[in-house]
Protein backbone atom coordinates (compact mmCIF):
# COMPACT_ATOMS: atom_id res chain seq x y z
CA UNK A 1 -51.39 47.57 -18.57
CA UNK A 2 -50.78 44.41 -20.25
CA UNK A 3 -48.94 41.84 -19.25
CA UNK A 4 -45.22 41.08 -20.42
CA UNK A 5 -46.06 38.31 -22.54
CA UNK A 6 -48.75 40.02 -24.47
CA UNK A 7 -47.90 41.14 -27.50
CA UNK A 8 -50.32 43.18 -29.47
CA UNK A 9 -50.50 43.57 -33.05
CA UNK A 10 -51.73 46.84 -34.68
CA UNK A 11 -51.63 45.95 -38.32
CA UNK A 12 -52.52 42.86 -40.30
CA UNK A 13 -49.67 39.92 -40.41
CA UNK A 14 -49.58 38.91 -44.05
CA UNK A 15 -46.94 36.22 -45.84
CA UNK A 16 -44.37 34.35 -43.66
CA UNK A 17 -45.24 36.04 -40.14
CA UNK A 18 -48.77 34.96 -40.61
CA UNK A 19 -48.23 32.02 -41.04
CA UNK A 20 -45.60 31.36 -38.15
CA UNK A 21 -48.22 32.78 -35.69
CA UNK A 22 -51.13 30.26 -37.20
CA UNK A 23 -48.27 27.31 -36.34
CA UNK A 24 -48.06 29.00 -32.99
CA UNK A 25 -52.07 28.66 -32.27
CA UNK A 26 -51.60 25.49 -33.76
CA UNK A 27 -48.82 24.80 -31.28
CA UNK A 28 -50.77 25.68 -28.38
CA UNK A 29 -54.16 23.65 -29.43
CA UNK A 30 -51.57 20.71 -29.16
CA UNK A 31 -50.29 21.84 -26.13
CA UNK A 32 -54.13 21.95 -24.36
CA UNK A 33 -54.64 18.87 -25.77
CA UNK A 34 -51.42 17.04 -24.72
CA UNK A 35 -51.27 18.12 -21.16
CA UNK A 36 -54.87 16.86 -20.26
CA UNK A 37 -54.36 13.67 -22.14
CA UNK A 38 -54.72 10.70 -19.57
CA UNK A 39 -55.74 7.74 -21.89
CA UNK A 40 -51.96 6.42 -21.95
CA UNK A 41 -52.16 5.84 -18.18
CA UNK A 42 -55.60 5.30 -17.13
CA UNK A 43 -55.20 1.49 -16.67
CA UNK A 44 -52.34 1.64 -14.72
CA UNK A 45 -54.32 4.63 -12.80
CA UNK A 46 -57.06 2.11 -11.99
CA UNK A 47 -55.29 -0.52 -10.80
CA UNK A 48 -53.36 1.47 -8.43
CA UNK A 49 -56.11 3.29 -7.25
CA UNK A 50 -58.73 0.28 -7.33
CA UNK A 51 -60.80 2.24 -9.29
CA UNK A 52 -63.81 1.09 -10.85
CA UNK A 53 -64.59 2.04 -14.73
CA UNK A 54 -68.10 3.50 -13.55
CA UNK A 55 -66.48 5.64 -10.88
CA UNK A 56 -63.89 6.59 -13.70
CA UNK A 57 -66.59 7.71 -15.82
CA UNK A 58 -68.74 9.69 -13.32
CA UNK A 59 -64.85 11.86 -12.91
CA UNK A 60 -64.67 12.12 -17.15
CA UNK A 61 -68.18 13.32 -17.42
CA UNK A 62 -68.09 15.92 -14.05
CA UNK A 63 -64.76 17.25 -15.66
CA UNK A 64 -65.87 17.39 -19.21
CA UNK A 65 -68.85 19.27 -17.89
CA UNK A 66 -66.83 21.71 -15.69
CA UNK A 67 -64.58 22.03 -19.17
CA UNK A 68 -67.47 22.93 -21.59
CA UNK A 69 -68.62 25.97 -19.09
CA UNK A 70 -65.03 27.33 -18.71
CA UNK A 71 -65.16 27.29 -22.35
CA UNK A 72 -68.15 28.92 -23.17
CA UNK A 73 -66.70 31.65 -19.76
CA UNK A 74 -63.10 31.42 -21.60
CA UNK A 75 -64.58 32.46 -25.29
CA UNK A 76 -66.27 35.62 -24.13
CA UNK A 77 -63.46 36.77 -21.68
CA UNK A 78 -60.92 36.70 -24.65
CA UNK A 79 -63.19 39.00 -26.54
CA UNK A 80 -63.12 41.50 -23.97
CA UNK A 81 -59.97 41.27 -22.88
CA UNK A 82 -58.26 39.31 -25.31
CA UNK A 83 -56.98 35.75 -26.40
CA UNK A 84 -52.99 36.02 -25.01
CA UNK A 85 -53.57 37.29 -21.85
CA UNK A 86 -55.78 33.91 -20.98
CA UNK A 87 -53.91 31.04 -23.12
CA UNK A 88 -50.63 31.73 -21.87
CA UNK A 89 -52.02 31.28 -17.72
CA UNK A 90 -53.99 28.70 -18.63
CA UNK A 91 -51.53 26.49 -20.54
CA UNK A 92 -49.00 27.11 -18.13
CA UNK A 93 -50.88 26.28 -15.33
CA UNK A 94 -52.51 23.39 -16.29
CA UNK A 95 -49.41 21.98 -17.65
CA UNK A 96 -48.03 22.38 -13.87
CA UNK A 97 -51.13 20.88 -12.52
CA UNK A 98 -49.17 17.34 -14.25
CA UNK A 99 -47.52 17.52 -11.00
CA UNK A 100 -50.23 17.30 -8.90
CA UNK A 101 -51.52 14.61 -11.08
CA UNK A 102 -48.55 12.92 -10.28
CA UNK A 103 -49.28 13.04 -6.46
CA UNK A 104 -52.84 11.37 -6.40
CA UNK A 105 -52.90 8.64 -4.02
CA UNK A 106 -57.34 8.35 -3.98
CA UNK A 107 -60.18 8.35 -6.24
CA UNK A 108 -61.49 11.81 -4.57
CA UNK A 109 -58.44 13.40 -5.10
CA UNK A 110 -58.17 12.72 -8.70
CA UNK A 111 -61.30 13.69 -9.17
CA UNK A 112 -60.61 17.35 -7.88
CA UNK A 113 -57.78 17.71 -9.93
CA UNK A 114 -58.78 16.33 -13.35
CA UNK A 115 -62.04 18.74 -12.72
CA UNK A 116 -59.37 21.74 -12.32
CA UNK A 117 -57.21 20.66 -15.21
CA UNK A 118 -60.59 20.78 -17.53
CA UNK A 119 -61.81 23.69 -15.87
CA UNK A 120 -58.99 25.78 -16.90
CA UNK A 121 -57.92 23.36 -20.65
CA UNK A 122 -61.70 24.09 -21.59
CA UNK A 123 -60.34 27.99 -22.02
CA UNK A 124 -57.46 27.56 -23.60
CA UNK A 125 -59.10 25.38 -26.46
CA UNK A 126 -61.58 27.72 -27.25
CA UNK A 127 -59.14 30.26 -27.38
CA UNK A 128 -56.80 28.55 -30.06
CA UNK A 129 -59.93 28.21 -32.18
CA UNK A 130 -60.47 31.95 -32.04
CA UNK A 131 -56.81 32.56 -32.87
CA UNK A 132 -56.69 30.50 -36.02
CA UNK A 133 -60.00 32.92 -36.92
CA UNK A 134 -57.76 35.76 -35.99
CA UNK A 135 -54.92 34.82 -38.36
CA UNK A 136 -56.87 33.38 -41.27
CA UNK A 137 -58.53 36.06 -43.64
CA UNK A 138 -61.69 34.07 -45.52
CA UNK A 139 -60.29 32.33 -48.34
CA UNK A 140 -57.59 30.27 -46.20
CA UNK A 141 -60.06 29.87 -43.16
CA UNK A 142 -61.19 26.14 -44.08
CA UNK A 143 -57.22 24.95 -44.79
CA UNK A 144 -55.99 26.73 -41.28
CA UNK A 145 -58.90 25.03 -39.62
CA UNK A 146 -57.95 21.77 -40.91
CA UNK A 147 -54.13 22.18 -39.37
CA UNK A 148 -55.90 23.16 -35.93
CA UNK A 149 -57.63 19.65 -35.74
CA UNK A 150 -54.14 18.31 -35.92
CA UNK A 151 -53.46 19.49 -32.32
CA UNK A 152 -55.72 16.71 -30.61
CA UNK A 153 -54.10 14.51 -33.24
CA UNK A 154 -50.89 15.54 -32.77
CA UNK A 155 -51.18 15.55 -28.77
CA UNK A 156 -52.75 11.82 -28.53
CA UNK A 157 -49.89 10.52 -30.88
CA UNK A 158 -46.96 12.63 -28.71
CA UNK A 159 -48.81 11.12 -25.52
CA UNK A 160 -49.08 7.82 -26.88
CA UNK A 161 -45.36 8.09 -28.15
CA UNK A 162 -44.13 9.59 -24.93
CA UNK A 163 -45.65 6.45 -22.83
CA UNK A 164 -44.34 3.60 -25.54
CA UNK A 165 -40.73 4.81 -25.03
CA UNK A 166 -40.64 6.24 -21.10
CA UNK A 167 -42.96 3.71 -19.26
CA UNK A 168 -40.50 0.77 -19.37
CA UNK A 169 -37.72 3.29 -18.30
CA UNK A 170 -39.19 3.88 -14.79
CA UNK A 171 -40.86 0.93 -14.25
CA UNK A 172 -44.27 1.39 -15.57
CA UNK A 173 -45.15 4.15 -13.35
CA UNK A 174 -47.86 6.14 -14.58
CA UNK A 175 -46.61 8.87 -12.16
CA UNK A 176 -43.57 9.44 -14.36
CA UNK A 177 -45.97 9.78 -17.43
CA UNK A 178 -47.71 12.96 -15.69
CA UNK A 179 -44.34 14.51 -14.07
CA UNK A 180 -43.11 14.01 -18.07
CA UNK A 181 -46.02 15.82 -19.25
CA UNK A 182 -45.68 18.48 -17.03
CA UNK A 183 -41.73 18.71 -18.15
CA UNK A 184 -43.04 18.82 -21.98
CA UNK A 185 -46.13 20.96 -21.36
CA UNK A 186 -44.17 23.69 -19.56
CA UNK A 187 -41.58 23.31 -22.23
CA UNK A 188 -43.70 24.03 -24.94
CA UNK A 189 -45.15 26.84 -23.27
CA UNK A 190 -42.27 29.07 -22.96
CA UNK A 191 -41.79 28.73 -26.85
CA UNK A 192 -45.70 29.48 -27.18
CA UNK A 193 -45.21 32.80 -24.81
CA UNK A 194 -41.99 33.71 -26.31
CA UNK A 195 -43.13 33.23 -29.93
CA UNK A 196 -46.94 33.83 -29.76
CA UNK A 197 -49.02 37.57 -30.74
CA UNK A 198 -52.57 38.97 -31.06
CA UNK A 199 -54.47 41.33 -33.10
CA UNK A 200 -55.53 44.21 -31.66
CA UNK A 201 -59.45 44.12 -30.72
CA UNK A 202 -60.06 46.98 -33.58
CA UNK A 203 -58.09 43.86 -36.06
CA UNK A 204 -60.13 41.39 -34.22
CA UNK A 205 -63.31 42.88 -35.15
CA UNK A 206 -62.92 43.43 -38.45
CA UNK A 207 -63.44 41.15 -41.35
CA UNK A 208 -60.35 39.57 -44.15
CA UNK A 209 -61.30 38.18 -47.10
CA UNK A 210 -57.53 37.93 -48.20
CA UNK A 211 -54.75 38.50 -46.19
CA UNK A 212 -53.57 41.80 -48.36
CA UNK A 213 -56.95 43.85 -48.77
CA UNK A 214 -58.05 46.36 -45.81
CA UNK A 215 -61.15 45.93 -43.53
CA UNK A 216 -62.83 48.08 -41.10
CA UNK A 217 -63.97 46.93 -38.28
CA UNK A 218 -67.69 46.94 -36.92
CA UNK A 219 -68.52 49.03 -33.90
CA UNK A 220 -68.58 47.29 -30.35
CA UNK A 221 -70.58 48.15 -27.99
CA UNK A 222 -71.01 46.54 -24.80
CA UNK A 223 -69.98 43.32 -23.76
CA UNK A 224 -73.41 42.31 -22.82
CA UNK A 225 -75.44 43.53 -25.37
CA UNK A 226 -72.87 42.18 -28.08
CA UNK A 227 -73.12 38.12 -27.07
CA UNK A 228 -76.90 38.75 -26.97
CA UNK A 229 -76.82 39.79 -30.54
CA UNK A 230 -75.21 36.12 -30.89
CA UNK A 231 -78.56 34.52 -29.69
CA UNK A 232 -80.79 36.59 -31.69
CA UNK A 233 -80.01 34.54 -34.98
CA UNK A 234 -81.44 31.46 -35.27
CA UNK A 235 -78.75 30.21 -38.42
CA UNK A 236 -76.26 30.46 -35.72
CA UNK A 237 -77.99 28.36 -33.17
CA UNK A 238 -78.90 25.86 -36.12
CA UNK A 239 -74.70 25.70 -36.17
CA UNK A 240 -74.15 24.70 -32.90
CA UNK A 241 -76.94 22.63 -32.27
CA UNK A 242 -76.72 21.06 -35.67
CA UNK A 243 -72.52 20.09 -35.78
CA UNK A 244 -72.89 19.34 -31.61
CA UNK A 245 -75.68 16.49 -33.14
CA UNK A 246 -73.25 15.54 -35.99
CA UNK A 247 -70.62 15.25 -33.35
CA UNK A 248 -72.37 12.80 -31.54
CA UNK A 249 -70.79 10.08 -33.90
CA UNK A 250 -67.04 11.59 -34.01
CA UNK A 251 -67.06 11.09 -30.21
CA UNK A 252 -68.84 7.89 -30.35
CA UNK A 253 -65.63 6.63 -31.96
CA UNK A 254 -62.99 8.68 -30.64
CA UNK A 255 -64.37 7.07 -27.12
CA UNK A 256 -65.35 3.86 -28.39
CA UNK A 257 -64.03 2.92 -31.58
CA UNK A 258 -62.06 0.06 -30.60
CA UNK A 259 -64.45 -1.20 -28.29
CA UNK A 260 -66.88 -1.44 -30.96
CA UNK A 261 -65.27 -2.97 -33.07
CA UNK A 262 -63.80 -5.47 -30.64
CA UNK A 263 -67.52 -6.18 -29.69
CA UNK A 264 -70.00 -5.97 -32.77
CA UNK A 265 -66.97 -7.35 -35.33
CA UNK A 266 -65.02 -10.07 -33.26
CA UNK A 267 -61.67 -8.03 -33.89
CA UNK A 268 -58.91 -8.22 -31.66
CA UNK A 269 -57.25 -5.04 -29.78
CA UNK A 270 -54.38 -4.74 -31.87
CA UNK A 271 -56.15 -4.75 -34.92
CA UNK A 272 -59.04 -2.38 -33.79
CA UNK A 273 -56.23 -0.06 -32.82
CA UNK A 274 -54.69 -0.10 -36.32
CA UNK A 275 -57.53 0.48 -37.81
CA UNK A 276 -58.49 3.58 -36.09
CA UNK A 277 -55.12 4.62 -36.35
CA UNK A 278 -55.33 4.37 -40.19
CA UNK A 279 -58.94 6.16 -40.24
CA UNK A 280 -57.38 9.03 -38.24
CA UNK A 281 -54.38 9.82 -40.28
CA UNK A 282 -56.42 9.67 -43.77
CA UNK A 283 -59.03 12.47 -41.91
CA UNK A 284 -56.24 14.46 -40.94
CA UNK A 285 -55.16 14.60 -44.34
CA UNK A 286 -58.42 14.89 -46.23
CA UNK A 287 -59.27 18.05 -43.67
CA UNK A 288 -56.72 20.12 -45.51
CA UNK A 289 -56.96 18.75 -48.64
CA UNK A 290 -60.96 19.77 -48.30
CA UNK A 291 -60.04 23.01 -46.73
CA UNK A 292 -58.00 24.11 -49.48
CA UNK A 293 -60.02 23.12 -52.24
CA UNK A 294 -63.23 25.15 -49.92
CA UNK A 295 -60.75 27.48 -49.71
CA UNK A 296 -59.79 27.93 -53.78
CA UNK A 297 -63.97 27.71 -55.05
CA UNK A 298 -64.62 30.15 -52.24
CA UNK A 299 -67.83 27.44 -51.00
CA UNK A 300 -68.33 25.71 -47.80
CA UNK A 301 -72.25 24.18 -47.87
CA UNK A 302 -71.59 21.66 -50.54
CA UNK A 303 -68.88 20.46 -49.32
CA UNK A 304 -70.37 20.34 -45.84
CA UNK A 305 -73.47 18.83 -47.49
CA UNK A 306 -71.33 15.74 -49.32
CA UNK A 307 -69.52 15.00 -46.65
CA UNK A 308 -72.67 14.77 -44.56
CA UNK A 309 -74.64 12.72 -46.98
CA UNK A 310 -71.61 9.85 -47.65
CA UNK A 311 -70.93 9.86 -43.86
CA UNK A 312 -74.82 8.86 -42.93
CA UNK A 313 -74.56 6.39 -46.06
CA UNK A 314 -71.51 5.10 -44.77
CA UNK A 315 -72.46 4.70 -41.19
CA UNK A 316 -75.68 3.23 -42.52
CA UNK A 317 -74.32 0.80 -44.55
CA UNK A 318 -71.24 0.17 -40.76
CA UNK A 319 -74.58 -0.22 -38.88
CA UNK A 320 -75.86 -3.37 -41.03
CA UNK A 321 -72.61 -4.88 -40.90
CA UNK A 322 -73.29 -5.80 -37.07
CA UNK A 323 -73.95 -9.15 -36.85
CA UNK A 324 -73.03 -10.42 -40.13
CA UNK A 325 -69.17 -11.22 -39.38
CA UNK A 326 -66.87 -9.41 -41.66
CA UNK A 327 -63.71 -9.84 -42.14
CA UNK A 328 -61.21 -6.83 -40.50
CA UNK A 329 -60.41 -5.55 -43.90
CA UNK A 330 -64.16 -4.99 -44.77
CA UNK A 331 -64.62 -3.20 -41.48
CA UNK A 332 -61.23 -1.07 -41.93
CA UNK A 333 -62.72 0.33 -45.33
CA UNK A 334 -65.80 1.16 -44.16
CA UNK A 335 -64.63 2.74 -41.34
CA UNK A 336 -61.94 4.69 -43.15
CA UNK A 337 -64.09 6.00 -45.65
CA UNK A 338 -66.50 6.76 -42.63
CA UNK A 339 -63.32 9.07 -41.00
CA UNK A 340 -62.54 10.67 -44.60
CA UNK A 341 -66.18 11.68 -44.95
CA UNK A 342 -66.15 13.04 -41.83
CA UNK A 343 -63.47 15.12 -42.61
CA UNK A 344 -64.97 16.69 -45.99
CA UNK A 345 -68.16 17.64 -44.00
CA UNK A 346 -65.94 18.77 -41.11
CA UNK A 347 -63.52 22.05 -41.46
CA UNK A 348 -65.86 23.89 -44.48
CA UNK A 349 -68.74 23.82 -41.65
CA UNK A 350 -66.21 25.14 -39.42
CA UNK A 351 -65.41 27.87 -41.96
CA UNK A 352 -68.56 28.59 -42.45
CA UNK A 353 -69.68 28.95 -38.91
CA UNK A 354 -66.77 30.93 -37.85
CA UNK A 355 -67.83 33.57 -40.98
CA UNK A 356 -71.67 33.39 -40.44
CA UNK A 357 -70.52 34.78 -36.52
CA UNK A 358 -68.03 37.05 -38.45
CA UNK A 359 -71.11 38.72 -40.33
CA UNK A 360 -73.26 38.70 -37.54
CA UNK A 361 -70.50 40.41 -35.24
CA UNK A 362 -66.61 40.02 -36.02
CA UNK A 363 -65.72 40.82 -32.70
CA UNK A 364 -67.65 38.44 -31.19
CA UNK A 365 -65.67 34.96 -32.20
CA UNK A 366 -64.35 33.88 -28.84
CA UNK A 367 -68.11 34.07 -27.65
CA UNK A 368 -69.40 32.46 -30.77
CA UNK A 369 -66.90 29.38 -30.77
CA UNK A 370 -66.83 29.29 -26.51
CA UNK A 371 -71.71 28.40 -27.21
CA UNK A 372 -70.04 25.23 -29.61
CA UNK A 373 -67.86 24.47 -27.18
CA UNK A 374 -69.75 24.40 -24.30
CA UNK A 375 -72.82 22.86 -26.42
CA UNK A 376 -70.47 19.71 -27.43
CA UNK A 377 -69.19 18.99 -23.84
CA UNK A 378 -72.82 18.93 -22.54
CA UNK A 379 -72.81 16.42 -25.26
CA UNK A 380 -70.42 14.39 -24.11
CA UNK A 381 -71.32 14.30 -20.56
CA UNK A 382 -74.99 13.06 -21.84
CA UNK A 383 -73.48 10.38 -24.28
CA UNK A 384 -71.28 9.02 -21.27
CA UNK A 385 -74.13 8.57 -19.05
CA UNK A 386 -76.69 7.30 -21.75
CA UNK A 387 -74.71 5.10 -24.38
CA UNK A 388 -73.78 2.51 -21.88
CA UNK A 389 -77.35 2.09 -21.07
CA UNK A 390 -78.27 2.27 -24.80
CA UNK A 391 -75.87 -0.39 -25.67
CA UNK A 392 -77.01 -2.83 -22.46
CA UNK A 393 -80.32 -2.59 -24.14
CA UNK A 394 -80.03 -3.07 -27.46
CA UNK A 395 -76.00 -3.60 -28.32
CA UNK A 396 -73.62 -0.91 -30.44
CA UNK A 397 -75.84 -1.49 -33.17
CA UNK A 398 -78.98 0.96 -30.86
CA UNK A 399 -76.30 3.59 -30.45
CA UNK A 400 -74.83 4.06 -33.71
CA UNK A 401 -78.52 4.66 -35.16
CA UNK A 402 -78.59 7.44 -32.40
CA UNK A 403 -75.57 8.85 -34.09
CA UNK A 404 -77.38 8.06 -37.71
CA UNK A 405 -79.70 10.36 -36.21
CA UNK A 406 -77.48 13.32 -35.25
CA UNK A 407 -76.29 13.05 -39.08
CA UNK A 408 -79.80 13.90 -40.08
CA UNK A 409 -80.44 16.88 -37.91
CA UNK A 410 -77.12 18.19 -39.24
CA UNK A 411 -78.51 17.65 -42.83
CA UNK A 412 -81.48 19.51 -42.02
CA UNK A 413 -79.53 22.10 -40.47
CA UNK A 414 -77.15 23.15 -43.22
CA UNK A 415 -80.28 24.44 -45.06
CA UNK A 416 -80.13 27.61 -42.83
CA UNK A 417 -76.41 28.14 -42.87
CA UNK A 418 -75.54 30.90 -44.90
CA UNK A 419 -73.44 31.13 -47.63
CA UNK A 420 -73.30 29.77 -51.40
CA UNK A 421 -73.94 26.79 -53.10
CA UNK A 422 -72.39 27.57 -56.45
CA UNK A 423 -68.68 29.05 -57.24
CA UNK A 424 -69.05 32.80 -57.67
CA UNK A 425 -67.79 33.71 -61.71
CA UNK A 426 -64.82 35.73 -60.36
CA UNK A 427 -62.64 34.02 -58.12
CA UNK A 428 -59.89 36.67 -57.68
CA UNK A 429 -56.58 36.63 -55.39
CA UNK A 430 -56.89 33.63 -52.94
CA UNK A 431 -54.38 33.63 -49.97
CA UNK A 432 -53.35 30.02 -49.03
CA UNK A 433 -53.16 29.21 -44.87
């Protein structure tokens, strides 16, 4: 028997209803993002906890670990038993875990509970990837992809917002930030479970090219023997080895942006932190710009390739501007054109892995999307315990040719990703996400 909230679809949403349930998925992406956000209160968090920045990071990379294996646990568990019945616990209950946040009075103890709010956020994510797969037939994959990397957007600018007006209100408490997110989380989740739907696991294994046409879905068979069909194909291991690599330079600036540019290019904060924010709104926008154009000539490898290609060239050219004292509006171009190429590469791979694990086996995309997950948080735990060191040795510059790197095994990569490289001669009916 499922539970109340669940409800399961038994035909195809096409038109307005699809859409509404891929802003739902969207929704709750947002939602896992916002209510594990802690960057808006972190200094305040140190000083009242005397807490030193290594112990803080030792806590971010333990709970980033414990987050990447409930996601790669989270992705096959909603292919068996399906993606509502997990989001709608796990949102809920780490948004309520805000109000244990809100009564940490010791290093230890914050460590135990940021390692239980990743532990059960690492799920959820994973599982509002697979939804957007589950609402978006082929040729609006890349676009609906795009709007799901608003979420961590969207939550970091809501956090951010929700700090700059509250946190003068009560005193600069960061213990009414985390009782707030709870209020907001918790919020947002009733509207998710009141609003939100699944396909049924014969829908989720089947395969849409547009939203209108019919598809039959590929036999099961067992759990076990299904995710080891996953790791029989090399092209999908060259995915998520391949983007986790490429990744290793979106997370080198979504952690250390600022810092880097405060260090290598003599900016101040305030101007380091307008500059990211500019470089983040211009990807969000090129991701669904470059979705729906993927989207509309039906390809995702050139784009992927392009984007790949003027990122390295970019970063390259970012790299020899250390130590040569640029002005800020030099650096802000580079590294805007840097986030923009970084978005063409980004959602077409995204389509295109999510419909090379389609082909291999459609019912497996929770598993499929739960290996990248849990591949990039192993990432991130390494890259928090080695860039320092890198960067002692020999400055930002050392690191961001580590990241030059990951660009290049990406590169290589994309030659065993399936797919076209030219525009098939009959387009057709395209469905827009």
């Amino acid at each position: 028997m499922k539970p109340f909230y669940v409800r399961e679809l038994t035909t195809y949403p096409t038109g307005a209803r699809r859409i509404r349930l891929l802003a739902i998925a969207v929704l709750a992406c947002l939602v896992a993002n916002f209510e594990t956000t802690i960057a808006t209160i972190l200094p305040l968090l140190r000083e009242d906890l005397d807490m030193s920045l290594s112990a803080y990071g030792l806590i971010a990379a333990t709970s980033v670990l414990v987050g990447g294996l409930s996601a790669g646990v989270g992705g096959v568990l909603s292919d068996r038993w399906g993606r509502v019945v997990l989001l709608v616990p796990t949102l809920t209950i780490t948004a309520a875990c805000n109000f244990l946040l809100a009564a940490v009075d010791s290093v230890a103890m914050l460590f135990w509970v940021r390692c239980l709010m990743l532990f059960i956020e690492g799920a959820g994510v994973t599982i509002t990837a697979s939804l957007v797969r589950d609402f978006s037939p082929r040729m609006g994959r890349a676009q609906a992809f795009g709007f799901w990397t608003w979420g961590a957007v969207g939550a970091s600018f809501l956090a951010s917002a929700l700090a700059g007006l509250t946190l003068p209100l009560f005193g600069n408490a960061w213990q009414s930030q985390a009782i707030l997110m709870g209020v907001v989380s918790l919020a947002l989740c009733a509207v998710i479970a009141w609003r939100i739907a699944e396909p049924s696991a014969a829908l989720r294994a089947a395969v849409f090219t547009v939203e209108d046409e019919s598809a039959a879905p590929q036999p099961s068979g067992t759990g076990v023997a299904r995710a080891r069909e996953l790791f029989r194909h090399g092209h999908l291991w060259g995915h998520v080895l391949g983007n986790t690599a490429w990744q290793v330079l979106y997370w080198t600036f979504t952690l250390f942006g600022q810092t880097i540019m405060v260090d290598s290019f003599a900016l101040d904060t305030a101007q380091a932190n307008g500059v990211v924010a500019i470089g983040v709104v211009l990807n969000a926008l090129t991701v669904v710009a470059v979705g729906r154009l993927s989207d509309r000539t039906r390809l995702r490898k050139p784009f992927t390739l392009a984007g790949t290609l003027a990122t390295a060239a970019a970063l390259a050219y970012y790299i020899a501007l250390i130590g040569d004292g640029p002005d800020a509006l030099h650096v802000a171009i580079v590294y805007t054109v840097l986030f923009v190429a970084m978005g063409v590469a980004y959602v077409p791979w995204m389509a295109n892995f999510s419909e090379d694990a389609e082909d291999v086996r459609a019912g497996l995309q929770g598993t499929a999307l739960g290996m990248w997950g849990l591949a990039v948080r192993v990432m991130i735990v390494l890259m928090l315990l080695v860039a320092p060191q890198v960067v002692g040795l020999g400055g930002w510059a050392a690191w961001l040719l580590v990241a030059l790197a990951g660009q290049l095994v990406f590169l290589g990569a994309i030659a065993g990703f399936r797919g076209r490289w030219r525009r098939p001669a009959a387009v057709g009916h395209v469905g827009a996400a």
